[in-house]
PDB file of N, CA and C in Angstrom:
ATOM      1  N   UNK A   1      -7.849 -30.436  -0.990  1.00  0.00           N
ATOM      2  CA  UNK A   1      -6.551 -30.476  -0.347  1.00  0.00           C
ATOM      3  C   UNK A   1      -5.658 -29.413  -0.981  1.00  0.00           C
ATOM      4  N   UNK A   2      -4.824 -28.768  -0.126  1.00  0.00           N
ATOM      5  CA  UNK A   2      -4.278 -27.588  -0.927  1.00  0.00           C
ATOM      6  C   UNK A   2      -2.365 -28.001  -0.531  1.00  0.00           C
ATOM      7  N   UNK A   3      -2.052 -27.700  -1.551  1.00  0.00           N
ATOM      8  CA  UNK A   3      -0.431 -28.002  -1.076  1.00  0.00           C
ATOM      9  C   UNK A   3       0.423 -27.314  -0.508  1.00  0.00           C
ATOM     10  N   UNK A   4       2.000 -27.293  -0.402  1.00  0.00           N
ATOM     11  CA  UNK A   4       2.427 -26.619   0.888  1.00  0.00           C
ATOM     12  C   UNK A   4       2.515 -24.792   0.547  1.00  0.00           C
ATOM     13  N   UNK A   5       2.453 -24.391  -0.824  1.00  0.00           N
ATOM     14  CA  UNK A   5       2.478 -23.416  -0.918  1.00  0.00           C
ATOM     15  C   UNK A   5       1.234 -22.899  -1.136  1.00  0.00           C
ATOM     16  N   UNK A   6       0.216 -23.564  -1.263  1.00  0.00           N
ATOM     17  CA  UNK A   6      -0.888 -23.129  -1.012  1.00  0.00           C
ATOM     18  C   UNK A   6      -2.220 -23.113   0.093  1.00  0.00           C
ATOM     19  N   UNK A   7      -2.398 -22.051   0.753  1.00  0.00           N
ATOM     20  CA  UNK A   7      -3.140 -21.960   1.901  1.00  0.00           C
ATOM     21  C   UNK A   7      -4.798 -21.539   1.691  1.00  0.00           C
ATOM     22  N   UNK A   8      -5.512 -22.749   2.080  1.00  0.00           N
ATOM     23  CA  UNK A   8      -6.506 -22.094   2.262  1.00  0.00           C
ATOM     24  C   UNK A   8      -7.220 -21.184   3.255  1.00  0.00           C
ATOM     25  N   UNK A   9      -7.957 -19.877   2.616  1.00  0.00           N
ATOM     26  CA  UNK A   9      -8.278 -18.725   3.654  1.00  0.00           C
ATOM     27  C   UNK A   9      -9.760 -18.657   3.041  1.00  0.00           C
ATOM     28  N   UNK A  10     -10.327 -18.716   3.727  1.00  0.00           N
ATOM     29  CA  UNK A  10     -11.810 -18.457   3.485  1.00  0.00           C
ATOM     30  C   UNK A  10     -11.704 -16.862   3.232  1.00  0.00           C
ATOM     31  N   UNK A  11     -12.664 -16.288   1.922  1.00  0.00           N
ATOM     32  CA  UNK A  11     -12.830 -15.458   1.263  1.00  0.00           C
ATOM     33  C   UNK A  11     -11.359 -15.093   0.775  1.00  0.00           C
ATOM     34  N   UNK A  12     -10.797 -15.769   0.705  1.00  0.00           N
ATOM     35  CA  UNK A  12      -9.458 -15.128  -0.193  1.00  0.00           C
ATOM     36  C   UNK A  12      -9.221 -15.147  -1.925  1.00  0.00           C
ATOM     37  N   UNK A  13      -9.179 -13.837  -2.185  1.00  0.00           N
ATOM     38  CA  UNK A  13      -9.075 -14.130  -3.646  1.00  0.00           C
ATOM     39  C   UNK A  13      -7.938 -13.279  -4.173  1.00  0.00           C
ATOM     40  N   UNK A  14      -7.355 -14.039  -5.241  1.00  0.00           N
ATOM     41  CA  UNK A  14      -6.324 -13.374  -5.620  1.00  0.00           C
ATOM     42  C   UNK A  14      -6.930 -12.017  -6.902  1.00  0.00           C
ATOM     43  N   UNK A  15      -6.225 -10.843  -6.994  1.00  0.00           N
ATOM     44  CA  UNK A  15      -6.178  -9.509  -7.085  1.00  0.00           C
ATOM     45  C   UNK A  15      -4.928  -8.533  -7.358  1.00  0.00           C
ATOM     46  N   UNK A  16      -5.534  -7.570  -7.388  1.00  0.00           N
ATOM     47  CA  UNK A  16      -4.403  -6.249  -7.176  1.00  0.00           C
ATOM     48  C   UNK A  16      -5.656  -5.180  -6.283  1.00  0.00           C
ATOM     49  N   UNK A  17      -5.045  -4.856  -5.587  1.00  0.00           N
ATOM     50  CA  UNK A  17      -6.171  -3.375  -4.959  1.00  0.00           C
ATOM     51  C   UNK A  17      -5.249  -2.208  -4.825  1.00  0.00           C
ATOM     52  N   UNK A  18      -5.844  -1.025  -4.466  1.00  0.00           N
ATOM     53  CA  UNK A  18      -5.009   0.013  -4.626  1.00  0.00           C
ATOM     54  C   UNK A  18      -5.170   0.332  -2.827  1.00  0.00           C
ATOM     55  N   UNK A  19      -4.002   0.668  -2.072  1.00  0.00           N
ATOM     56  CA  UNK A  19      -4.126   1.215  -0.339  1.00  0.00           C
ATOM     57  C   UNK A  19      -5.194   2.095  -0.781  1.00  0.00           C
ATOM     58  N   UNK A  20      -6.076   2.264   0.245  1.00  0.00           N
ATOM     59  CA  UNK A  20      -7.358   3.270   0.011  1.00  0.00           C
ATOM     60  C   UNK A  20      -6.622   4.599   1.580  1.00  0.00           C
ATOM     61  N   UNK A  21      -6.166   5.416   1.235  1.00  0.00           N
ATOM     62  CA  UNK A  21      -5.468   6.575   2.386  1.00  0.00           C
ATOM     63  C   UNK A  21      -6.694   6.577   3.461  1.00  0.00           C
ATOM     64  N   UNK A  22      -7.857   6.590   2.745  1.00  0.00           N
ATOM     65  CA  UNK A  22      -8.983   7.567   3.852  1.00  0.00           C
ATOM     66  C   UNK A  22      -9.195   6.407   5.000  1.00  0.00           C
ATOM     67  N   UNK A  23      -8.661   4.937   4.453  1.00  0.00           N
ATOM     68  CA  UNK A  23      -9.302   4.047   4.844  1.00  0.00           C
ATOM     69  C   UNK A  23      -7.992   3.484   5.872  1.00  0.00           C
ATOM     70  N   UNK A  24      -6.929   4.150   5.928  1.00  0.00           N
ATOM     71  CA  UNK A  24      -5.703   3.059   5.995  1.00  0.00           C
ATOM     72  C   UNK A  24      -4.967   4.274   7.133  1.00  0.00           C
ATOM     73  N   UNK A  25      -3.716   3.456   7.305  1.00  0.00           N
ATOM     74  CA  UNK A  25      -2.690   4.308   8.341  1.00  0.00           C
ATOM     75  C   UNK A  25      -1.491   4.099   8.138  1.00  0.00           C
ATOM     76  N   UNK A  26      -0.087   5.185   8.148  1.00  0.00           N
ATOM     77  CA  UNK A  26       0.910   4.386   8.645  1.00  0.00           C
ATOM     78  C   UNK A  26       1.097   5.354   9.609  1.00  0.00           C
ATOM     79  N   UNK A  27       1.349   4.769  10.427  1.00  0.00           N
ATOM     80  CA  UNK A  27       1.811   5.267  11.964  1.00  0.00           C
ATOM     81  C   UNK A  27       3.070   4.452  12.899  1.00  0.00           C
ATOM     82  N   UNK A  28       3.536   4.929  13.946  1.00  0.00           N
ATOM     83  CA  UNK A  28       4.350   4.266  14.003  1.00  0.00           C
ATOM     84  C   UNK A  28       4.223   4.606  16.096  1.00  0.00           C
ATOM     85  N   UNK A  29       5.402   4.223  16.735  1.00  0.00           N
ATOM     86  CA  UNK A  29       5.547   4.670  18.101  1.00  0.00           C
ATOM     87  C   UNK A  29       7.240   4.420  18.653  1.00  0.00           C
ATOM     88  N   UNK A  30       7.206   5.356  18.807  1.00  0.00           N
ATOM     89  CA  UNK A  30       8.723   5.045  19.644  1.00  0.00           C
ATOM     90  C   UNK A  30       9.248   5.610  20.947  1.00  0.00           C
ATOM     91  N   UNK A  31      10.127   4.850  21.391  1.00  0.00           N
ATOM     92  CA  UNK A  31      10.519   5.218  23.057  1.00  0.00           C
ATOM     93  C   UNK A  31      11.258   6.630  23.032  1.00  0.00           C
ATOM     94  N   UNK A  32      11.051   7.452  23.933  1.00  0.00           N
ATOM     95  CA  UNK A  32      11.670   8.755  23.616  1.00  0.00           C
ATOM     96  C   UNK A  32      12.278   8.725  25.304  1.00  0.00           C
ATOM     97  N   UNK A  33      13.790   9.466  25.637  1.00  0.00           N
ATOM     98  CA  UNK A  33      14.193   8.976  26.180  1.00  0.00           C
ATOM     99  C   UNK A  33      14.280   7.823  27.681  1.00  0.00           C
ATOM    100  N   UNK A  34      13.788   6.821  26.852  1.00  0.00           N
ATOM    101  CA  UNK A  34      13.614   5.120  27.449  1.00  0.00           C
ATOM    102  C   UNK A  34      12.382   5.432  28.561  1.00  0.00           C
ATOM    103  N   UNK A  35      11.830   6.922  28.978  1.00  0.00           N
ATOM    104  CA  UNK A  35      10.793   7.225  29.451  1.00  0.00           C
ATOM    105  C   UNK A  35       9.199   7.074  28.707  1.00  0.00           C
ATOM    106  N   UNK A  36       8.977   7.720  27.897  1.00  0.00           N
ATOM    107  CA  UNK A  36       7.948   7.975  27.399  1.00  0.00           C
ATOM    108  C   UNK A  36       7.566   7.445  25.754  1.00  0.00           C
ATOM    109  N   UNK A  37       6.670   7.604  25.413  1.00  0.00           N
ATOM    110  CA  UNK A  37       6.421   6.904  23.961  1.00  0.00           C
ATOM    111  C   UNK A  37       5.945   8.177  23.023  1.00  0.00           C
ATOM    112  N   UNK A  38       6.384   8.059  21.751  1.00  0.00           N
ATOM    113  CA  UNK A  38       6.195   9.129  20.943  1.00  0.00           C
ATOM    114  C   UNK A  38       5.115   8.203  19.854  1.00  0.00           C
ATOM    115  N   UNK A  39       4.326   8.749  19.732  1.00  0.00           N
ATOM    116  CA  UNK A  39       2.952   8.132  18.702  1.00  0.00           C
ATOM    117  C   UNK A  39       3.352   9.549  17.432  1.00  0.00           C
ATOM    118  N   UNK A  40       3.317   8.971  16.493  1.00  0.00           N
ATOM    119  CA  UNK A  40       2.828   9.873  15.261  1.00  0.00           C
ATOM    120  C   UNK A  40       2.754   8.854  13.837  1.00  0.00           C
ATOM    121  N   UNK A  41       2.710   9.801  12.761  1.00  0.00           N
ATOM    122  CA  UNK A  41       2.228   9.014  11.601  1.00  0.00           C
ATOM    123  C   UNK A  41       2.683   9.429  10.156  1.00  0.00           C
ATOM    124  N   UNK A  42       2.267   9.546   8.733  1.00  0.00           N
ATOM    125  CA  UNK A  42       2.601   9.913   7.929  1.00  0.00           C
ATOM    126  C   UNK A  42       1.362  10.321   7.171  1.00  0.00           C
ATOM    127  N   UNK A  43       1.107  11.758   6.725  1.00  0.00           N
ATOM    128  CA  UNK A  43      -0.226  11.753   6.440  1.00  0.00           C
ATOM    129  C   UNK A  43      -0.717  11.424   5.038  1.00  0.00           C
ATOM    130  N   UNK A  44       0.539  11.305   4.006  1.00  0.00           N
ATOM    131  CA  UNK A  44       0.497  10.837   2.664  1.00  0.00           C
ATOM    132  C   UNK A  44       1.763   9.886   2.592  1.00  0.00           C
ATOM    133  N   UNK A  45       0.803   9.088   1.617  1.00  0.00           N
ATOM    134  CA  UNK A  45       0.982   7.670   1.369  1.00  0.00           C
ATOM    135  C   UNK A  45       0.440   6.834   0.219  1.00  0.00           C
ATOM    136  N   UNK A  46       0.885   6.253  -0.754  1.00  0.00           N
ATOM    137  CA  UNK A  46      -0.015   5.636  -1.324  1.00  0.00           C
ATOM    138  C   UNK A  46       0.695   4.100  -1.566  1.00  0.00           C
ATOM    139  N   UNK A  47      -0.056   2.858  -2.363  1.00  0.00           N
ATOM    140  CA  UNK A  47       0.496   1.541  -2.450  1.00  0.00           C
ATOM    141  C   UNK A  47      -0.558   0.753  -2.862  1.00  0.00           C
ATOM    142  N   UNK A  48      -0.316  -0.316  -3.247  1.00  0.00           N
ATOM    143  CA  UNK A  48      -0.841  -1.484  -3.875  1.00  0.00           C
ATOM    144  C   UNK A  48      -0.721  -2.566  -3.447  1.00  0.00           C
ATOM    145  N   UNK A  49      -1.688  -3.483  -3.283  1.00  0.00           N
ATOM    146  CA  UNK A  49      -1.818  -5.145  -2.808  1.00  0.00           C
ATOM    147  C   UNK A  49      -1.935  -5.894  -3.633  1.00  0.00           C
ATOM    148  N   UNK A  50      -0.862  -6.664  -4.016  1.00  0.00           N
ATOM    149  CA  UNK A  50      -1.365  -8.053  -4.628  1.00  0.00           C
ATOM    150  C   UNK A  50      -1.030  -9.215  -4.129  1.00  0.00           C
ATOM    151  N   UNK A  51      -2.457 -10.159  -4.485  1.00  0.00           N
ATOM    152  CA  UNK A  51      -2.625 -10.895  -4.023  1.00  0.00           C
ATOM    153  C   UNK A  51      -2.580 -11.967  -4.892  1.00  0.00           C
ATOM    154  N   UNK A  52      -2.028 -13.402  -4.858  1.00  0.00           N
ATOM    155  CA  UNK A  52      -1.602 -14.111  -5.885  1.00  0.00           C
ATOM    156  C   UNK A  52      -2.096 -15.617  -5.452  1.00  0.00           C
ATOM    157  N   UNK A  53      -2.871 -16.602  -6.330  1.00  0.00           N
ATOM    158  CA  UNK A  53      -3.510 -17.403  -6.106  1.00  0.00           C
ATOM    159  C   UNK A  53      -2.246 -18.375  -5.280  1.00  0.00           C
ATOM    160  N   UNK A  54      -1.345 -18.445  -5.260  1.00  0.00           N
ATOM    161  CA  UNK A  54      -0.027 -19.006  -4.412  1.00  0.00           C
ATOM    162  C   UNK A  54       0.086 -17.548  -3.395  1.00  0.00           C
ATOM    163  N   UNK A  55      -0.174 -17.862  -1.780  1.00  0.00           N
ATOM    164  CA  UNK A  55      -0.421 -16.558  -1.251  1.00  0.00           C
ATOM    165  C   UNK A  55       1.130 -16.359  -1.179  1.00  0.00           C
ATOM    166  N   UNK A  56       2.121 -17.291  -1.227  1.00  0.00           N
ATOM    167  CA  UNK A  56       3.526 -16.718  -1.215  1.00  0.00           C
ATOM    168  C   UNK A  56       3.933 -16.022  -1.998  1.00  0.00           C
ATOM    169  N   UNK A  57       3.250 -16.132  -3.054  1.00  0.00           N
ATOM    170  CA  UNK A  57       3.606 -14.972  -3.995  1.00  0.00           C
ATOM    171  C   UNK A  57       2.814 -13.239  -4.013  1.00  0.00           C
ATOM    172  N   UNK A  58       2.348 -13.268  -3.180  1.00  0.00           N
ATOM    173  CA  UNK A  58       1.670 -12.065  -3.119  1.00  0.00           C
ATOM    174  C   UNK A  58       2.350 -11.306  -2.344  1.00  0.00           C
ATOM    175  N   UNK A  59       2.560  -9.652  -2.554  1.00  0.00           N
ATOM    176  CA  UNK A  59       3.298  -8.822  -2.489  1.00  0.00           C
ATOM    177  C   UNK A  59       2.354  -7.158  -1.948  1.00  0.00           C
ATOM    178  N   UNK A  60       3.357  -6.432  -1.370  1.00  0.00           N
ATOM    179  CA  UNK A  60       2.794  -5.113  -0.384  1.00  0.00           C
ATOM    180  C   UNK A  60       3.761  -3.867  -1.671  1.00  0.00           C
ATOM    181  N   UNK A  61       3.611  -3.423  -1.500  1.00  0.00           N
ATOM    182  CA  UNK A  61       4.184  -2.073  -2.233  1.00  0.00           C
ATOM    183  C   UNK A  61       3.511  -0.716  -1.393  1.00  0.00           C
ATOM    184  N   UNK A  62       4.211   0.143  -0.483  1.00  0.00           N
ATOM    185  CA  UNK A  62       3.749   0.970  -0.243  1.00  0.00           C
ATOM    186  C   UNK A  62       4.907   2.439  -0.444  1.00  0.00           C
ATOM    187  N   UNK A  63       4.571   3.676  -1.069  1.00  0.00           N
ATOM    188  CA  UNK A  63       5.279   4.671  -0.542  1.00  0.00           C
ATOM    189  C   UNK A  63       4.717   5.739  -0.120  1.00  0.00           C
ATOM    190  N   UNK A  64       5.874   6.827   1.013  1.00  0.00           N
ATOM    191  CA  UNK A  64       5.576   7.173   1.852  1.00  0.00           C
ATOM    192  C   UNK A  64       6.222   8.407   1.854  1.00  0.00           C
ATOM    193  N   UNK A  65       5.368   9.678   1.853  1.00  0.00           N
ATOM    194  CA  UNK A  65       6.432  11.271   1.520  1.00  0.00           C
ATOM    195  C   UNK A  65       6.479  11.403   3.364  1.00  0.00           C
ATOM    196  N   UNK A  66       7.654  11.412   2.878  1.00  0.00           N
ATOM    197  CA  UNK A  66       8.511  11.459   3.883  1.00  0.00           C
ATOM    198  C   UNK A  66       8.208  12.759   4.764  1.00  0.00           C
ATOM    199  N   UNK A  67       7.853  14.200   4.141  1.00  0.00           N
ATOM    200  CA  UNK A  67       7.729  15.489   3.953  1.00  0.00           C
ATOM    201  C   UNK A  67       6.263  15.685   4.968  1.00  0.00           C
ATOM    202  N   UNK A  68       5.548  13.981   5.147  1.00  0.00           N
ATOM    203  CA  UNK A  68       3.957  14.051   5.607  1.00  0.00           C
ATOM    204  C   UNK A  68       4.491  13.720   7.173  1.00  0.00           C
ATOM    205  N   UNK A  69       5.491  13.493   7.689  1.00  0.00           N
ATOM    206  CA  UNK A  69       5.910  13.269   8.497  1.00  0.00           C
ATOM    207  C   UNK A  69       5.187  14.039  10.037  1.00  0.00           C
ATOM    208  N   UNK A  70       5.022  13.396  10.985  1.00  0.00           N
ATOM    209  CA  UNK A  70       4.038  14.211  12.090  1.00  0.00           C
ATOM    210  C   UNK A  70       3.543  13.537  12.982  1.00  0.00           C
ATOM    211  N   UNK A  71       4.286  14.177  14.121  1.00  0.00           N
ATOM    212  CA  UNK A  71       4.155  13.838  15.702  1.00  0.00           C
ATOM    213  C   UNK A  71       3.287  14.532  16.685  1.00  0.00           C
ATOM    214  N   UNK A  72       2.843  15.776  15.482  1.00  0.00           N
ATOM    215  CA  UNK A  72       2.310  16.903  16.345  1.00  0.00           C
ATOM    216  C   UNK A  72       2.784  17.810  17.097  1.00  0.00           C
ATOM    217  N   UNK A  73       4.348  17.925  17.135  1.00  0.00           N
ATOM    218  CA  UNK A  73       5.369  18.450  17.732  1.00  0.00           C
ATOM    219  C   UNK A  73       6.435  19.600  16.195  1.00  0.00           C
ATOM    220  N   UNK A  74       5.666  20.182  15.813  1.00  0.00           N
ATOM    221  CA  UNK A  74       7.023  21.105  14.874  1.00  0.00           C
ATOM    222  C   UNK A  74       7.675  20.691  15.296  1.00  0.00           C
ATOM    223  N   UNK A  75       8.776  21.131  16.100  1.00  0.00           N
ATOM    224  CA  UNK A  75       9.961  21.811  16.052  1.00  0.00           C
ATOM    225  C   UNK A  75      10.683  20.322  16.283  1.00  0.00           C
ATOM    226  N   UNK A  76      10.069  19.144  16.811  1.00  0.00           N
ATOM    227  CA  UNK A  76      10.349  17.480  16.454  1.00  0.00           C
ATOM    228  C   UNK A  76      10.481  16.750  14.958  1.00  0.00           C
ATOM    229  N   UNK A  77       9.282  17.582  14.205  1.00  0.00           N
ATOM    230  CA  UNK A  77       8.806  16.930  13.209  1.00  0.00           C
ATOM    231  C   UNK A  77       9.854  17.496  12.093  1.00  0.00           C
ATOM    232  N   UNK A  78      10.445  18.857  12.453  1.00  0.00           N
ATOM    233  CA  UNK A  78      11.101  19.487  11.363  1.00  0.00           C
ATOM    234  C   UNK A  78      12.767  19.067  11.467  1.00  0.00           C
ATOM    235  N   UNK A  79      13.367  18.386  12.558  1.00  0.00           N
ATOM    236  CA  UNK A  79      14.417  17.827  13.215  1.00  0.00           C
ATOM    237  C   UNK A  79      14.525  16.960  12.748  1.00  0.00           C
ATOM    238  N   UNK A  80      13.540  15.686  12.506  1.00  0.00           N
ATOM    239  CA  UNK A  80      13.429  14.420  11.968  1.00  0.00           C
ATOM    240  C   UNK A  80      13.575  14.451  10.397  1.00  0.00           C
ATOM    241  N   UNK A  81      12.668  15.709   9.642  1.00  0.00           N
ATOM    242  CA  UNK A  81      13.039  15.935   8.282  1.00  0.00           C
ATOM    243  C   UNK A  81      14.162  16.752   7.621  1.00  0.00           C
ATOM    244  N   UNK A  82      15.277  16.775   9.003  1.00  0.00           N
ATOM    245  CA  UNK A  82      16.544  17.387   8.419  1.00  0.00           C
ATOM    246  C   UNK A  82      17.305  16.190   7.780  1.00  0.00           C
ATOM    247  N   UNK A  83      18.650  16.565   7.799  1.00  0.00           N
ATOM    248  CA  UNK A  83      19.479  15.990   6.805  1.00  0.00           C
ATOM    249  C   UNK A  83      19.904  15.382   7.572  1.00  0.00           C
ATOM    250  N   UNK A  84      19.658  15.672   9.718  1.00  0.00           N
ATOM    251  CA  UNK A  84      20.130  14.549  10.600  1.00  0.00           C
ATOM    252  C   UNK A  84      19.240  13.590  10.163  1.00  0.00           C
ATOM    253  N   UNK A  85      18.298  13.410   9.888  1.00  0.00           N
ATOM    254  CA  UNK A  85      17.290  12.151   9.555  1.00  0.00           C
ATOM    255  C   UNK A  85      17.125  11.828   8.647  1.00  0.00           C
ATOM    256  N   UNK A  86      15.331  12.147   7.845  1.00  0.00           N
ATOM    257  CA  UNK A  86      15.433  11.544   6.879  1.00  0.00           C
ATOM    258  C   UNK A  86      15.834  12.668   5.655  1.00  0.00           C
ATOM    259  N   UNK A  87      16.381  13.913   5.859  1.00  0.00           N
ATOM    260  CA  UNK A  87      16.777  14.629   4.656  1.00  0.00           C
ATOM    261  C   UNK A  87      16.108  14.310   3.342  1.00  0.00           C
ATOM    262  N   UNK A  88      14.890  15.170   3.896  1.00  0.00           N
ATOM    263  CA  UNK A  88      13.519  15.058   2.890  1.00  0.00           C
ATOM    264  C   UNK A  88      13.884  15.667   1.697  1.00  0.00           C
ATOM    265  N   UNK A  89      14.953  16.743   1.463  1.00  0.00           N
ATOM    266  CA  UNK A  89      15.100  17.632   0.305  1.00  0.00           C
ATOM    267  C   UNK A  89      15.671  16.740  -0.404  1.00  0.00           C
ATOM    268  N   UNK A  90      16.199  15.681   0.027  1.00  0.00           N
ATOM    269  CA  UNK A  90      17.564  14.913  -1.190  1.00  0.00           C
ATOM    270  C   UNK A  90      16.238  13.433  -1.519  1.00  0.00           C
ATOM    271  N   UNK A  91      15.565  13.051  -0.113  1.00  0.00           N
ATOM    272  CA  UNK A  91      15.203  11.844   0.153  1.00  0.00           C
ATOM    273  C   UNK A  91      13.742  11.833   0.102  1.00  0.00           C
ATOM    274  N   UNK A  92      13.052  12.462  -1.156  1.00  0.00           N
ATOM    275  CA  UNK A  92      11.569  12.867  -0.682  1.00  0.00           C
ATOM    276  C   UNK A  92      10.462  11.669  -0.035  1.00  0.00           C
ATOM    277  N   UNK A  93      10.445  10.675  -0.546  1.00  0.00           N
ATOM    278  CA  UNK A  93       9.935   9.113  -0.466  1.00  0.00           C
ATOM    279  C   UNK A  93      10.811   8.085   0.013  1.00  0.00           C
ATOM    280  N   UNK A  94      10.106   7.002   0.793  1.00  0.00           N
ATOM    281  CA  UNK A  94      10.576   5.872   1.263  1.00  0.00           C
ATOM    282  C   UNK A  94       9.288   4.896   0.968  1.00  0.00           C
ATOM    283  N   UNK A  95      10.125   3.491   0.197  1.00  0.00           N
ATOM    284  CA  UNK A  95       8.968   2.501  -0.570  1.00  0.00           C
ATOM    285  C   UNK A  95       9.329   1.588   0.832  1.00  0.00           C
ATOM    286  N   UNK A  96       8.201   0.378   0.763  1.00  0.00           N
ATOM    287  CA  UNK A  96       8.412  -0.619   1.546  1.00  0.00           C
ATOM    288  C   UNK A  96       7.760  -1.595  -0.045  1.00  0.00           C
ATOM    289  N   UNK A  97       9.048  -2.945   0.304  1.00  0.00           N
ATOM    290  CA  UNK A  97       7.999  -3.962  -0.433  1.00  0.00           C
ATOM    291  C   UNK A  97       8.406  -4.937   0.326  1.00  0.00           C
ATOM    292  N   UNK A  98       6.905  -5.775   0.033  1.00  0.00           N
ATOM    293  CA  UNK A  98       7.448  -7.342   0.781  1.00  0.00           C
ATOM    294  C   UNK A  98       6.389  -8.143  -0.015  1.00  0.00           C
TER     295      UNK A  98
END
Protein backbone atom coordinates (compact mmCIF):
# COMPACT_ATOMS: atom_id res chain seq x y z
CA UNK A 1 0.00 0.00 0.00
CA UNK A 2 1.62 3.25 -0.82
CA UNK A 3 0.44 6.58 0.76
CA UNK A 4 -0.91 9.79 -0.59
CA UNK A 5 2.40 11.12 -1.49
CA UNK A 6 3.54 8.17 -2.68
CA UNK A 7 2.72 6.65 -6.13
CA UNK A 8 3.27 3.53 -7.34
CA UNK A 9 4.80 3.33 -11.09
CA UNK A 10 6.04 0.22 -12.26
CA UNK A 11 9.81 0.48 -13.08
CA UNK A 12 10.19 3.67 -11.26
CA UNK A 13 13.25 4.37 -9.47
CA UNK A 14 14.44 7.15 -7.78
CA UNK A 15 17.88 8.85 -9.33
CA UNK A 16 19.50 11.81 -10.88
CA UNK A 17 20.12 11.42 -14.85
CA UNK A 18 21.67 13.87 -16.97
CA UNK A 19 19.02 15.25 -20.39
CA UNK A 20 20.90 13.15 -23.02
CA UNK A 21 20.70 16.28 -26.23
CA UNK A 22 21.17 13.51 -28.99
CA UNK A 23 18.34 11.79 -27.41
CA UNK A 24 15.92 14.68 -26.40
CA UNK A 25 14.16 17.98 -27.87
CA UNK A 26 13.02 21.30 -26.99
CA UNK A 27 10.88 22.54 -29.54
CA UNK A 28 8.08 24.48 -29.45
CA UNK A 29 4.99 25.80 -32.11
CA UNK A 30 3.24 28.88 -32.41
CA UNK A 31 0.36 30.65 -34.26
CA UNK A 32 1.83 33.16 -36.64
CA UNK A 33 -0.59 35.59 -37.73
CA UNK A 34 -3.77 33.50 -36.19
CA UNK A 35 -3.19 31.83 -39.83
CA UNK A 36 -0.45 29.51 -39.84
CA UNK A 37 1.83 27.62 -37.29
CA UNK A 38 5.49 28.28 -36.80
CA UNK A 39 7.39 24.87 -35.64
CA UNK A 40 11.04 25.42 -34.52
CA UNK A 41 13.37 24.45 -31.66
CA UNK A 42 16.53 25.10 -29.67
CA UNK A 43 19.53 23.26 -30.78
CA UNK A 44 21.55 23.47 -27.39
CA UNK A 45 20.41 22.59 -24.25
CA UNK A 46 21.40 20.80 -21.39
CA UNK A 47 19.55 19.56 -17.73
CA UNK A 48 19.08 17.07 -15.17
CA UNK A 49 16.28 14.69 -13.76
CA UNK A 50 15.70 13.88 -10.44
CA UNK A 51 13.82 11.57 -9.35
CA UNK A 52 12.92 11.15 -5.63
CA UNK A 53 11.55 8.05 -3.88
CA UNK A 54 8.38 10.59 -2.86
CA UNK A 55 7.67 11.30 -6.75
CA UNK A 56 6.50 14.83 -5.43
CA UNK A 57 9.61 15.57 -4.69
CA UNK A 58 11.28 15.02 -7.83
CA UNK A 59 12.40 17.85 -9.91
CA UNK A 60 13.28 18.95 -13.97
CA UNK A 61 16.16 21.44 -14.31
CA UNK A 62 16.70 22.33 -17.82
CA UNK A 63 18.81 25.24 -19.61
CA UNK A 64 18.52 26.58 -22.80
CA UNK A 65 21.08 29.04 -25.04
CA UNK A 66 18.90 31.05 -26.11
CA UNK A 67 21.56 32.00 -29.09
CA UNK A 68 20.45 28.00 -30.44
CA UNK A 69 17.32 29.51 -31.25
CA UNK A 70 15.75 28.25 -34.89
CA UNK A 71 12.83 28.27 -37.05
CA UNK A 72 14.74 27.86 -40.11
CA UNK A 73 13.87 31.30 -41.11
CA UNK A 74 17.18 33.85 -40.44
CA UNK A 75 15.97 36.84 -40.78
CA UNK A 76 12.88 35.42 -38.04
CA UNK A 77 15.34 33.73 -35.97
CA UNK A 78 17.68 36.84 -35.71
CA UNK A 79 14.40 39.22 -34.81
CA UNK A 80 13.47 36.89 -32.00
CA UNK A 81 17.23 37.10 -30.65
CA UNK A 82 17.10 40.89 -30.61
CA UNK A 83 16.64 42.96 -27.66
CA UNK A 84 12.77 43.03 -29.06
CA UNK A 85 12.81 39.43 -27.64
CA UNK A 86 14.90 37.45 -26.02
CA UNK A 87 18.10 39.90 -26.15
CA UNK A 88 20.54 37.08 -26.27
CA UNK A 89 23.62 39.53 -25.74
CA UNK A 90 22.38 40.64 -22.15
CA UNK A 91 20.11 37.24 -21.75
CA UNK A 92 22.33 34.34 -23.01
CA UNK A 93 20.27 31.31 -21.16
CA UNK A 94 16.82 30.59 -19.96
CA UNK A 95 16.50 27.71 -16.98
CA UNK A 96 13.16 25.95 -16.50
CA UNK A 97 12.65 24.17 -13.07
CA UNK A 98 9.80 22.29 -11.80
Amino acid sequence: MTSMTETAIPGYVAGTWTIDPVHSDVSFTVKHMMVSKVRGHFRTFSGTLVTSPDINQSSVTAEIDLASFNTNNEQRDAHIRSKDFFEVETHPTMTFRS
